[in-house]
N, C-alpha and C. Protein backbone atom coordinates (compact mmCIF):
# COMPACT_ATOMS: atom_id res chain seq x y z
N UNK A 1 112.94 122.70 65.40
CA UNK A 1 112.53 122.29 64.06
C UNK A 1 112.55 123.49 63.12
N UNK A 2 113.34 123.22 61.92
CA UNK A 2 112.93 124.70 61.14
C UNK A 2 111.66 124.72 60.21
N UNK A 3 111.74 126.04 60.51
CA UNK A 3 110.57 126.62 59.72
C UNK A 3 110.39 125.55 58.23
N UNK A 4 111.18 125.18 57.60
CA UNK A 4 110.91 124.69 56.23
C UNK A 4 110.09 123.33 56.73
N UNK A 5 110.64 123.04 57.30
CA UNK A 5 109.87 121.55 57.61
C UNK A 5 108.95 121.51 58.17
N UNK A 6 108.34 122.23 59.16
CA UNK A 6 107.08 122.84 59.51
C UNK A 6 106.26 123.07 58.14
N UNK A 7 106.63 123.70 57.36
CA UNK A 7 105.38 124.37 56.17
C UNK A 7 105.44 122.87 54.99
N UNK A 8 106.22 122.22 54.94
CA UNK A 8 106.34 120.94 54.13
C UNK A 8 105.95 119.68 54.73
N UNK A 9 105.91 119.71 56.08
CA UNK A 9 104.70 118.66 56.85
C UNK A 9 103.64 119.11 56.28
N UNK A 10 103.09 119.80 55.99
CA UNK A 10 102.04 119.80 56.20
C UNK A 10 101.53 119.61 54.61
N UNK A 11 100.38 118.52 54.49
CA UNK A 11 100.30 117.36 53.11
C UNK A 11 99.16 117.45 53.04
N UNK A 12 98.15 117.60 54.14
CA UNK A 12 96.82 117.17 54.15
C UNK A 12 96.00 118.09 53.06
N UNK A 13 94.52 118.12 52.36
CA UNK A 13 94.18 118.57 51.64
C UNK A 13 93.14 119.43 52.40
N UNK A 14 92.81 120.54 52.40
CA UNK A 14 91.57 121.29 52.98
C UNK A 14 91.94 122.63 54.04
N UNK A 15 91.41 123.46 53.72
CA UNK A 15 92.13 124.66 54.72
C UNK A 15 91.89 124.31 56.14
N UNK A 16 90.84 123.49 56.43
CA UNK A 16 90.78 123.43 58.08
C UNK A 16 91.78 122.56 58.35
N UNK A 17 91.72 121.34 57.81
CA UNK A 17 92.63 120.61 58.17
C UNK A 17 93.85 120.84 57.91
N UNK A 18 94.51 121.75 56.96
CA UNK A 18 95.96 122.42 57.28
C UNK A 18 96.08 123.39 57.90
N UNK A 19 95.22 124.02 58.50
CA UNK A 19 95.63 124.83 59.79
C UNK A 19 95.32 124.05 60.88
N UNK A 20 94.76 123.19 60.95
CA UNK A 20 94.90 122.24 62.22
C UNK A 20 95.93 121.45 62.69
N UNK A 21 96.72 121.22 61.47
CA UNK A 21 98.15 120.38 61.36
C UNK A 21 99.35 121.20 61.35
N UNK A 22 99.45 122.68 61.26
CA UNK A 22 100.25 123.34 61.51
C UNK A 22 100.07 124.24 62.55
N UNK A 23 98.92 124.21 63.59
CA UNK A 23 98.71 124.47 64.73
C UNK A 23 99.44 123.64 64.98
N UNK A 24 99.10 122.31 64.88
CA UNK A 24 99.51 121.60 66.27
C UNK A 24 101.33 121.71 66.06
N UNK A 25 101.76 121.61 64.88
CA UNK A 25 103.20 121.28 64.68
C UNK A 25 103.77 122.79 65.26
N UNK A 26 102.95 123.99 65.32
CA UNK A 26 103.82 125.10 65.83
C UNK A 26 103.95 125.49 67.58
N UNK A 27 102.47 125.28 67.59
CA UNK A 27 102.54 124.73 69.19
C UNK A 27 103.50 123.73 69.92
N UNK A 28 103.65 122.63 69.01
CA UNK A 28 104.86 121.73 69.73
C UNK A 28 106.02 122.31 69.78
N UNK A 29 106.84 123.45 68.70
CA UNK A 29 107.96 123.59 68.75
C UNK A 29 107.98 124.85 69.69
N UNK A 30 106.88 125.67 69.79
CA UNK A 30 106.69 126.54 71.42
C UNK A 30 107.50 126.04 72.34
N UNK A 31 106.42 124.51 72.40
CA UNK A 31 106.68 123.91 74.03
C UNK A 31 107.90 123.44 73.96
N UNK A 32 108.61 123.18 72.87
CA UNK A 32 110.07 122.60 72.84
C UNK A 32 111.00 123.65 73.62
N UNK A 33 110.94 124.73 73.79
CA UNK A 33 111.51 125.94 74.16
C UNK A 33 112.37 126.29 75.60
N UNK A 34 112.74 125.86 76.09
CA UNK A 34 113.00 125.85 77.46
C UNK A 34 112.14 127.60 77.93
N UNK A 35 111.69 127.22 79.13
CA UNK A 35 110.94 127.88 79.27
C UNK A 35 111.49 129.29 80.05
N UNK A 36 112.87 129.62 80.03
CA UNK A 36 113.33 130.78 80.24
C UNK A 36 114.17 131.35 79.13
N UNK A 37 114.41 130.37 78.01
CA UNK A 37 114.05 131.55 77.16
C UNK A 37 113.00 132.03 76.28
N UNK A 38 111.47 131.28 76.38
CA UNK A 38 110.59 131.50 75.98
C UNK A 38 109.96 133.23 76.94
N UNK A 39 110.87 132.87 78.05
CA UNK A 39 110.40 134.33 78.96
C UNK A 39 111.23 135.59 77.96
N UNK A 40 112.60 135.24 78.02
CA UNK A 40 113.67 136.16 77.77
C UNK A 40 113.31 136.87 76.26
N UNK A 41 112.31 135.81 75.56
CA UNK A 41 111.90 136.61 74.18
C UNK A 41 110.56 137.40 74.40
N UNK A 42 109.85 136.98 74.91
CA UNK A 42 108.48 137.70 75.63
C UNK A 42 109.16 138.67 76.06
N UNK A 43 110.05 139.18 76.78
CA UNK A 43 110.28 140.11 77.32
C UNK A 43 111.11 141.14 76.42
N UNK A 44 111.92 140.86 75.46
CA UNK A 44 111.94 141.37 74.28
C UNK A 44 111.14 141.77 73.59
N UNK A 45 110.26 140.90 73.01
CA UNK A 45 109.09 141.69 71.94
C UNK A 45 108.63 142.73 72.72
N UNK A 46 107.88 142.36 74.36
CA UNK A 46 107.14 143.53 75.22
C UNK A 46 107.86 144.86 74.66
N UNK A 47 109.31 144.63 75.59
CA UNK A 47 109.48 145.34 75.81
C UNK A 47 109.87 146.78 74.54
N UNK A 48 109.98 145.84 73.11
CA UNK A 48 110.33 146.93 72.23
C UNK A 48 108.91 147.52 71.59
N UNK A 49 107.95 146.44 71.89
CA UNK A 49 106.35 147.02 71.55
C UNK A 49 106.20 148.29 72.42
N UNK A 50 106.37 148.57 73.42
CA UNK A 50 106.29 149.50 74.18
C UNK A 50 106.95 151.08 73.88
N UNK A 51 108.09 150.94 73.22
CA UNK A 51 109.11 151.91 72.57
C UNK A 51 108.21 152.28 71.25
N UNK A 52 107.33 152.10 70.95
CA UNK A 52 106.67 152.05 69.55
C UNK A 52 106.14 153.34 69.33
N UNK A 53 106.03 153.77 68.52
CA UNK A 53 105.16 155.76 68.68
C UNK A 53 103.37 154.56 68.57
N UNK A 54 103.13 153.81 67.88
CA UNK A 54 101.57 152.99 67.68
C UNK A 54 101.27 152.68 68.72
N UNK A 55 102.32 151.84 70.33
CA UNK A 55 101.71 152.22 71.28
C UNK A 55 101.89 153.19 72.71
N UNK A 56 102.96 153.95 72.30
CA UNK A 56 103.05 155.04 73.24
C UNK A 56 102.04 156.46 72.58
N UNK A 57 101.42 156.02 71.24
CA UNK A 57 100.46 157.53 71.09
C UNK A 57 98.96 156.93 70.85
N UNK A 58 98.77 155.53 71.34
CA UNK A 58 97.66 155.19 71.51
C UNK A 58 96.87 155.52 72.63
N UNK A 59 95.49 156.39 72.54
CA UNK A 59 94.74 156.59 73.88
C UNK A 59 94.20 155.28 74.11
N UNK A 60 94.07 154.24 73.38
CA UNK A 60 93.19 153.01 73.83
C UNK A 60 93.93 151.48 73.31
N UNK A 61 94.20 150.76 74.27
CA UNK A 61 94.85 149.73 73.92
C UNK A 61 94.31 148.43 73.92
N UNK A 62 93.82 147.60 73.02
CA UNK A 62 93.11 146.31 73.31
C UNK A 62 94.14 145.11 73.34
N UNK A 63 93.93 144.31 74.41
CA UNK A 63 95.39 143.47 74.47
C UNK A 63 94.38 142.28 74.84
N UNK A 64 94.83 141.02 75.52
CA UNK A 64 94.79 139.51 75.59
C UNK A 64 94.96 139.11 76.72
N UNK A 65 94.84 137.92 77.49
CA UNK A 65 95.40 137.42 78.87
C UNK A 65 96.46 136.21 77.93
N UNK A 66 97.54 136.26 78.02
CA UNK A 66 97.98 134.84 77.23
C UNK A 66 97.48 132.94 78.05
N UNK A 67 97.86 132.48 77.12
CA UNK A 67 97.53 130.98 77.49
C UNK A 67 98.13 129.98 76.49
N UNK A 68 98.39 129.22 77.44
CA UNK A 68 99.39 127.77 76.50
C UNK A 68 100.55 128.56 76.09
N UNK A 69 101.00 128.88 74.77
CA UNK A 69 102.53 129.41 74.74
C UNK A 69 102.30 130.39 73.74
N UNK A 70 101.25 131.21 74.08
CA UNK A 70 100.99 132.85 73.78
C UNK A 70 101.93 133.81 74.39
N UNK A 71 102.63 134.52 73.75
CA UNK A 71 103.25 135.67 74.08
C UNK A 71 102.99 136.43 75.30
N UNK A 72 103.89 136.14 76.39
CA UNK A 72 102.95 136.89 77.71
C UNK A 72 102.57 138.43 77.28
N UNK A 73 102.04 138.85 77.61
CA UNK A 73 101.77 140.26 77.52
C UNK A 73 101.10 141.05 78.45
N UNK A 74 101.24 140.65 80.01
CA UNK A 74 101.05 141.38 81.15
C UNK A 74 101.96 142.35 81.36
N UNK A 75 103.03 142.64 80.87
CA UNK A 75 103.63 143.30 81.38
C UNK A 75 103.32 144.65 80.70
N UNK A 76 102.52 144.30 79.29
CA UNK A 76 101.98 145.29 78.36
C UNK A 76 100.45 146.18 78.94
N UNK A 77 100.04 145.19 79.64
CA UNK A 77 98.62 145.55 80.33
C UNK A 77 99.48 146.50 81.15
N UNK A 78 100.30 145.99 82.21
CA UNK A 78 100.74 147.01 83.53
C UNK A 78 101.15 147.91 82.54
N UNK A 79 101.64 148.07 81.74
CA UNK A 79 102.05 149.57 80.69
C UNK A 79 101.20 150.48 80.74
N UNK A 80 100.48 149.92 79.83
CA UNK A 80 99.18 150.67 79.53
C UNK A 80 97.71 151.31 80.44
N UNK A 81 98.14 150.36 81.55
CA UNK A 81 97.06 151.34 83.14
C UNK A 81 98.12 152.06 83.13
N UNK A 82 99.11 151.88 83.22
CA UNK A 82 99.90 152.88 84.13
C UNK A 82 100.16 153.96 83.47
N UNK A 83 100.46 153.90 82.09
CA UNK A 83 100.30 155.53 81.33
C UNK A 83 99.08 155.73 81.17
N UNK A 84 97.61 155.65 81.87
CA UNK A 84 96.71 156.20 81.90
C UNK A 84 95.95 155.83 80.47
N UNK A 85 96.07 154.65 79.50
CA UNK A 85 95.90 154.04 78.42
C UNK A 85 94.27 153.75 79.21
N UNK A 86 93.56 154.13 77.79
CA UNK A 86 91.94 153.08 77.99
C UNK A 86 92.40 151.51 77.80
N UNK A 87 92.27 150.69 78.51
CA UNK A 87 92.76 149.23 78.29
C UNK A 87 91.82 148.17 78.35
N UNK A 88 92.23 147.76 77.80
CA UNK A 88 90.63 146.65 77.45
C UNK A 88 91.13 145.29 76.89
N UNK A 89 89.91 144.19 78.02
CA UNK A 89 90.66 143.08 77.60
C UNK A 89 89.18 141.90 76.37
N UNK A 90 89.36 141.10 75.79
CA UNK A 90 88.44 140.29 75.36
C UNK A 90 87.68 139.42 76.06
N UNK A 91 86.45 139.44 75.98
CA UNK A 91 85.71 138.30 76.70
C UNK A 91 84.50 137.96 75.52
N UNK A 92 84.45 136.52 75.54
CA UNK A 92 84.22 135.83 74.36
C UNK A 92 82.33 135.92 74.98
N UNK A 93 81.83 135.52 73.70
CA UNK A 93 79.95 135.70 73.95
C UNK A 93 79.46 134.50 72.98
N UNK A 94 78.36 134.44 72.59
CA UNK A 94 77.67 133.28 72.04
C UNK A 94 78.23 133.62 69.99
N UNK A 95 77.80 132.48 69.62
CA UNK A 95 78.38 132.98 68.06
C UNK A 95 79.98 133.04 68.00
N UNK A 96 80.59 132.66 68.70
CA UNK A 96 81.71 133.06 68.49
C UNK A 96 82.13 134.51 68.50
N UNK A 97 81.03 135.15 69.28
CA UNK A 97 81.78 136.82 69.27
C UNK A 97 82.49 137.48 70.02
N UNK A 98 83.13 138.35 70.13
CA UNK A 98 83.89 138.84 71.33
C UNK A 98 84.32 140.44 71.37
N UNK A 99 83.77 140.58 72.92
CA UNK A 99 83.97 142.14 72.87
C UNK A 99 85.06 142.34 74.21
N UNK A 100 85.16 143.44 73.63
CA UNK A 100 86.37 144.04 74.72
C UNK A 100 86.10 145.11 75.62
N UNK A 101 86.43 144.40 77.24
CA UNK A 101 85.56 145.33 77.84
C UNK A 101 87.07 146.33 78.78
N UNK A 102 86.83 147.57 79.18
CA UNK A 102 87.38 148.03 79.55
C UNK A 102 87.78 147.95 81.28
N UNK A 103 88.98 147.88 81.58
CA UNK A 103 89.55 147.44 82.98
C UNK A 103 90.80 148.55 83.53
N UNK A 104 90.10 148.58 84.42
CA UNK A 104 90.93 149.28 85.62
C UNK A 104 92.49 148.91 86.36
N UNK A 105 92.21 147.15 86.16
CA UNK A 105 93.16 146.50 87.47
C UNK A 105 92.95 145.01 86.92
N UNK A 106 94.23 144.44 86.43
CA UNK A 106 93.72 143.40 86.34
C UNK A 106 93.10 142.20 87.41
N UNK A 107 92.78 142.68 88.52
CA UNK A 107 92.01 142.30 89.88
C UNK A 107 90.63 142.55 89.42
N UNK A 108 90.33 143.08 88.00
CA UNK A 108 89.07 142.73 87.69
C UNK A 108 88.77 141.52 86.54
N UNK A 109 89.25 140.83 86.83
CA UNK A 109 89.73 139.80 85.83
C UNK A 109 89.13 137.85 86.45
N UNK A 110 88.37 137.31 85.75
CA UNK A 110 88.29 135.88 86.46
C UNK A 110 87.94 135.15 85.38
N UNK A 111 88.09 133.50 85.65
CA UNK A 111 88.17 133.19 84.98
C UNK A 111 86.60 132.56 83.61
N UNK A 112 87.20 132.31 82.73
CA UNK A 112 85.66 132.74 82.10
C UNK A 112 85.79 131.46 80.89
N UNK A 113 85.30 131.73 79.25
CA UNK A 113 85.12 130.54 78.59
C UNK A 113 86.85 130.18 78.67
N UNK A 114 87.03 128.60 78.48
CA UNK A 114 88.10 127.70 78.22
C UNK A 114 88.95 128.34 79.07
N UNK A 115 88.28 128.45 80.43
CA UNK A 115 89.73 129.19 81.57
C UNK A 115 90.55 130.23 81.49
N UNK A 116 90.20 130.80 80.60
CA UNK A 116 90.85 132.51 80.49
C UNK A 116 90.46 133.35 80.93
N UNK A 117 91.07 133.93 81.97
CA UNK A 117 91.12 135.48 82.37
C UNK A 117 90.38 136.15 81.89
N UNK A 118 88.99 136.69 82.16
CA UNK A 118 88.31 137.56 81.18
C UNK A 118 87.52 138.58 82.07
N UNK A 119 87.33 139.61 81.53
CA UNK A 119 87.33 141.04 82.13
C UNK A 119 85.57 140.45 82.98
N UNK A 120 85.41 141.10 83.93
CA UNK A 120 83.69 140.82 84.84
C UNK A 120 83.24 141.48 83.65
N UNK A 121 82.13 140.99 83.53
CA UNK A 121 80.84 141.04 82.59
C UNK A 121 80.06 142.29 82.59
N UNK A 122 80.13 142.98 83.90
CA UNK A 122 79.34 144.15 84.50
C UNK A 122 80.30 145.19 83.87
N UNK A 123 81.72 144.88 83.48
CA UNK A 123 82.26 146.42 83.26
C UNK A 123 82.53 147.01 81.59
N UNK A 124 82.45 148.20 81.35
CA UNK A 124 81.94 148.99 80.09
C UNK A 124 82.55 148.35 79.15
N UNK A 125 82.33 148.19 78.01
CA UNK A 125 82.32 147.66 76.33
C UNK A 125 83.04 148.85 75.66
N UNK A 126 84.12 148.51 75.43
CA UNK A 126 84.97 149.19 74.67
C UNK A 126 84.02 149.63 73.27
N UNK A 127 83.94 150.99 72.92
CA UNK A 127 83.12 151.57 71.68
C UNK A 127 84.28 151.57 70.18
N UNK A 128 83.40 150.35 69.57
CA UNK A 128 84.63 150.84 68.75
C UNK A 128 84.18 151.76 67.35
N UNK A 129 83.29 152.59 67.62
CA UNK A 129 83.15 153.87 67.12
C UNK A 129 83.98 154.67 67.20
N UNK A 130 84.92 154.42 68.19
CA UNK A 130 86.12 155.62 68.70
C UNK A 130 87.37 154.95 68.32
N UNK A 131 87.65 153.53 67.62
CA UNK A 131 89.16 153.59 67.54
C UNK A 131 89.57 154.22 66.90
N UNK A 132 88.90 155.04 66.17
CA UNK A 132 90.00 156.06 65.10
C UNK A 132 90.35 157.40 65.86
N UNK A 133 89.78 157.67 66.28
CA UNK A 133 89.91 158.86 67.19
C UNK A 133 90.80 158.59 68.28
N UNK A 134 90.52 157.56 69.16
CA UNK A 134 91.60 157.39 70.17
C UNK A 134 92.86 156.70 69.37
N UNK A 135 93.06 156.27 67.97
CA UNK A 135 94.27 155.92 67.50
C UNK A 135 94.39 154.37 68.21
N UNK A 136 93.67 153.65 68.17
CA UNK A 136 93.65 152.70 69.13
C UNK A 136 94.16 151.61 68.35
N UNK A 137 94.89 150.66 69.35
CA UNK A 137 96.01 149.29 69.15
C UNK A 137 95.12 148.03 69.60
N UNK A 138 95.22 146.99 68.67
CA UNK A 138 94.92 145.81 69.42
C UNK A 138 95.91 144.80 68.96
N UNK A 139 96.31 144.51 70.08
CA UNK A 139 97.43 143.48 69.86
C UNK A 139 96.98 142.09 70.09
N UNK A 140 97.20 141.22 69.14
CA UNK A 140 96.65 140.04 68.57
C UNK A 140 97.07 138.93 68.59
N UNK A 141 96.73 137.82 69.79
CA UNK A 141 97.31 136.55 69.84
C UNK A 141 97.66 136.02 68.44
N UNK A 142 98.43 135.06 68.23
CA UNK A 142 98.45 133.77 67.33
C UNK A 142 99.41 133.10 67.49
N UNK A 143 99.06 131.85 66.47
CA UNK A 143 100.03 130.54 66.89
C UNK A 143 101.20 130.74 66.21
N UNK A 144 100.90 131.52 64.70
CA UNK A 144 102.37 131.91 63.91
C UNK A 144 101.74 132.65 63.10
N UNK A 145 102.89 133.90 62.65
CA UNK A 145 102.61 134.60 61.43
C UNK A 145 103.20 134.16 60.26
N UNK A 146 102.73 134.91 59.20
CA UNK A 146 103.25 134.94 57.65
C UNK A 146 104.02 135.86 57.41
N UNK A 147 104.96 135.91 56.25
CA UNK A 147 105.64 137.19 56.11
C UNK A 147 104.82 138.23 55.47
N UNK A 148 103.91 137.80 55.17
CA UNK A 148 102.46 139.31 54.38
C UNK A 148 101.63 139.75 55.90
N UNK A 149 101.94 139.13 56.90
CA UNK A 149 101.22 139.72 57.88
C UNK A 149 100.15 138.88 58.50
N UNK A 150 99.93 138.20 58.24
CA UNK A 150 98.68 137.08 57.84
C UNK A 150 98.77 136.18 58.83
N UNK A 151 97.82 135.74 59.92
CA UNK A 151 97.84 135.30 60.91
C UNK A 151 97.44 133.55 60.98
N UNK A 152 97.74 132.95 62.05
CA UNK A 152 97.21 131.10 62.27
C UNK A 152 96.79 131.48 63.57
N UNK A 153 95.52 131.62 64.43
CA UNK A 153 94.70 131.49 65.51
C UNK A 153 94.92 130.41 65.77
N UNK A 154 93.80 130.54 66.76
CA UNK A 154 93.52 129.13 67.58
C UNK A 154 92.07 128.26 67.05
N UNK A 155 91.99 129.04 66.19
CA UNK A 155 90.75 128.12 65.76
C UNK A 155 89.52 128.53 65.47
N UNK A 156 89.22 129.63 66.66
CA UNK A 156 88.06 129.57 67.14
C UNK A 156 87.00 131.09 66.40
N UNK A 157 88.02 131.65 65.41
CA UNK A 157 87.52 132.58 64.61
C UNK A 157 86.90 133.59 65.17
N UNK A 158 87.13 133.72 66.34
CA UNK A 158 86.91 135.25 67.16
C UNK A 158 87.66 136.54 66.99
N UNK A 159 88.54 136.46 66.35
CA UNK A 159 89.70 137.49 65.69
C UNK A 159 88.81 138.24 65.02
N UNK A 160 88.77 136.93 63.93
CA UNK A 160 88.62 137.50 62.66
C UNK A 160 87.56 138.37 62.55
N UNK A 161 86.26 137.65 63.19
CA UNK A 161 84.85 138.56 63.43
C UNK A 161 85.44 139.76 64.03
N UNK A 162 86.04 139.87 65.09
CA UNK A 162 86.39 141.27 65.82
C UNK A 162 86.82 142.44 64.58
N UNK A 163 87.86 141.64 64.49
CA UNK A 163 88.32 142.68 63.18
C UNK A 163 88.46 143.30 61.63
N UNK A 164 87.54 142.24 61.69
CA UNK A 164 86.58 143.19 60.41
C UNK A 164 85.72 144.25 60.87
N UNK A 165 85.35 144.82 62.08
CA UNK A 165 84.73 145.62 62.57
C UNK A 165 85.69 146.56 63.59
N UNK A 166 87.09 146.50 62.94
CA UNK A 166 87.26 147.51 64.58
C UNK A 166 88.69 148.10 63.09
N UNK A 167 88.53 149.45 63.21
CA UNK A 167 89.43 150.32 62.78
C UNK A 167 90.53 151.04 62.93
N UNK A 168 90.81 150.57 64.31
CA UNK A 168 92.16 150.57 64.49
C UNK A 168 93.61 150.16 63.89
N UNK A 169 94.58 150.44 64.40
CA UNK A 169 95.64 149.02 64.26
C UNK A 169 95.65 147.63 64.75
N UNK A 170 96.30 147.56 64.22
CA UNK A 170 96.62 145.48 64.47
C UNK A 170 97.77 145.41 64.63
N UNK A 171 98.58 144.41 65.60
CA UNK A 171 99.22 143.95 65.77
C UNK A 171 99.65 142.89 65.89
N UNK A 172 100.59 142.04 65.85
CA UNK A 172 101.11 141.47 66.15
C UNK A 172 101.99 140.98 66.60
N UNK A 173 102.53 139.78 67.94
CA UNK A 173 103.75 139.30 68.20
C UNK A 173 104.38 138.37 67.93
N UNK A 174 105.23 137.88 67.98
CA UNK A 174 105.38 136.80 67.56
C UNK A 174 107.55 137.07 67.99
N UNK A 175 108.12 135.12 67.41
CA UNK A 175 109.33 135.10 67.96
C UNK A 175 109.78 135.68 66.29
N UNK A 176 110.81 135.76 66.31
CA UNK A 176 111.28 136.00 65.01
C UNK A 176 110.86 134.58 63.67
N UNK A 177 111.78 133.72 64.75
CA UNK A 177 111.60 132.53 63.92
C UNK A 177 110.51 131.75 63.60
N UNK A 178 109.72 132.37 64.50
CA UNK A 178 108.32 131.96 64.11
C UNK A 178 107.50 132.77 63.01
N UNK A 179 108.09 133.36 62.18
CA UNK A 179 107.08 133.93 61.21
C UNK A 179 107.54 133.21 60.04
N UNK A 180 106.45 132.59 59.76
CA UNK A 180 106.71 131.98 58.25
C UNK A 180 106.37 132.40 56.81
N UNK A 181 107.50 131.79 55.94
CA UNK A 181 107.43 131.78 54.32
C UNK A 181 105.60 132.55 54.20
N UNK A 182 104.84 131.71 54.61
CA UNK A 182 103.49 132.09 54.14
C UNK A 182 102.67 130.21 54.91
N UNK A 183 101.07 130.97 55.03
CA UNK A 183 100.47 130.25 55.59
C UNK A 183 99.23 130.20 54.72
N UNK A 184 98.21 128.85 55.11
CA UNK A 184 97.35 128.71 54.65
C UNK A 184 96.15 129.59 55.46
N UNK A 185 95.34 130.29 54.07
CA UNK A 185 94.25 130.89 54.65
C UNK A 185 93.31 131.12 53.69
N UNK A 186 92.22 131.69 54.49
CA UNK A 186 91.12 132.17 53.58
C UNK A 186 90.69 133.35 53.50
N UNK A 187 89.48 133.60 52.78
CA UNK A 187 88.69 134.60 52.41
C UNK A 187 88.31 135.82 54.13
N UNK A 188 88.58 135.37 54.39
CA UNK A 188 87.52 136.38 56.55
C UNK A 188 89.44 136.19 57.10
N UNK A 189 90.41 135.97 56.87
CA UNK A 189 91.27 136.04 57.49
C UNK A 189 91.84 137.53 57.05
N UNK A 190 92.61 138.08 58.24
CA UNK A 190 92.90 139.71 58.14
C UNK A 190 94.04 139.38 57.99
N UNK A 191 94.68 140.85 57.42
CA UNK A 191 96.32 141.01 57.79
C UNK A 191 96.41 141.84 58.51
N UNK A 192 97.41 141.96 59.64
CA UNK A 192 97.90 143.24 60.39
C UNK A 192 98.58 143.91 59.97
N UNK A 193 98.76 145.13 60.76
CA UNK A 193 99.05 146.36 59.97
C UNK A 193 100.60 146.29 60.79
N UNK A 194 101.48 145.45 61.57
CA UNK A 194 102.53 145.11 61.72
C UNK A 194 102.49 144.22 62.65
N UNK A 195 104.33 143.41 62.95
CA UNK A 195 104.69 142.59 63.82
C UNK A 195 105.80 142.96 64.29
N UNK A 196 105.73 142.63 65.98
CA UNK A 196 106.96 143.18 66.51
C UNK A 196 107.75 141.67 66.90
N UNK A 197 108.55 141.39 66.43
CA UNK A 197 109.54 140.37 67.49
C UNK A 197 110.82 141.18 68.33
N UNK A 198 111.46 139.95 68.49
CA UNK A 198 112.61 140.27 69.55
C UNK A 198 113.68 141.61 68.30
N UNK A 199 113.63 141.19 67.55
CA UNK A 199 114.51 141.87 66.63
C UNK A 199 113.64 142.56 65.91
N UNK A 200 113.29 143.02 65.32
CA UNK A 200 112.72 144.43 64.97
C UNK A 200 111.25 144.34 64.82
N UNK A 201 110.47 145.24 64.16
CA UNK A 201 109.34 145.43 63.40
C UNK A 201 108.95 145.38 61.95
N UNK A 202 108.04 145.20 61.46
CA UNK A 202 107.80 144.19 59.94
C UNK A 202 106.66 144.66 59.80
N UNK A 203 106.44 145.74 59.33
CA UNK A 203 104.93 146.46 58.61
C UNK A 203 104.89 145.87 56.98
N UNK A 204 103.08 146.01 57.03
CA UNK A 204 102.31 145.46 55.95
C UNK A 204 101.43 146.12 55.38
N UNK A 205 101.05 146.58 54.21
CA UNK A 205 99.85 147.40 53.67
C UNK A 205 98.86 146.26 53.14
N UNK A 206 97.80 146.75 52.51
CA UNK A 206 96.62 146.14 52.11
C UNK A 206 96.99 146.62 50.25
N UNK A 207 97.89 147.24 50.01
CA UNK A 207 97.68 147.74 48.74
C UNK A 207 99.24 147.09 48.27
């Protein structure tokens, strides 16, 4: 389905309810995907996120477990233990909040709210007093981007709280064709400070 018709479905009046209707319409054209080359682009974006100086000179990397037709990004976790990266994954709390706790192996990993992979509870809380100092990355699920940078979640507004409080970079992945004209949003929605797809990178300022 192209992108134009995706952003012109969508009729309904109210910001929740047009990001609820272009969730669902972007999620379907995910799953439309045959599912090896939904790998073959995952493995693209990874792999050129990785070539990046933002995350090869990051001491601390905050990343995701994917789910439903999120951008895998394990192969980004095994990156980042393995160059000796502070790595840290999200685990969601009451309020809709979510902190990121730091992991060794993803063998410290079970499953936690809405069946996601989430770091044991017992291990250390990423300080984010230090992302500026460690230069630190968090790379940022979503269902589709904008061309200003500007993200569509899943709903559940745990991003957004995170990152109004964390001073790092932002990231994002996404397929190429999945970044759209522009999306509906509001006032607590962030922009990232870039997006990597299969084909290049797409930085954004605030000014």
């Amino acid at each position: 389905m192209p992108v134009a018709d995706i952003r012109i479905g969508v009729k309904t009046p109210g910001l929740a309810q047009r990001k609820r209707e272009l969730r669902r319409l972007c999620i379907d054209r995910r799953k439309s995907r045959p599912t090896d080359e939904r790998s073959r682009l995952d493995n693209a974006v990874v792999s050129r996120m990785t070539g990046l100086a933002g995350f090869r000179f990051a001491n601390a990397v905050l990343l995701y477990m994917p789910t439903g037709t999120e951008i895998d990004v394990r192969p980004l976790i095994t990156a980042s233990l393995e160059a000796g990266k502070l790595t840290a994954l999200p685990r969601c709390g009451e309020g809709r909040s979510m902190k990121f706790h730091v992991i060794e192996s993803p063998d410290q990993l079970s499953p936690g709210a809405f069946g996601i992979l989430e770091p044991d509870i017992d291990l250390p809380v990423y300080d984010l007093r230090n992302a500026e100092k460690d230069l630190a990355l968090c790379v940022i699920p979503a269902v589709a981007w904008d061309k200003k940078g500007f993200r569509l979640g899943s709903g559940g507004g745990y991003y957004d709280r995170f990152l109004s409080g964390f001073a790092g970079a932002k990231a994002g992945l996404a397929y190429e064709e999945d970044i759209l004209d522009s999306l509906p949003r509001g006032r607590y929605d962030i922009r990232s400070d870039f997006i990597v797809t299969e084909k290049g990178v797409r930085t954004f300022s605030d000014g």
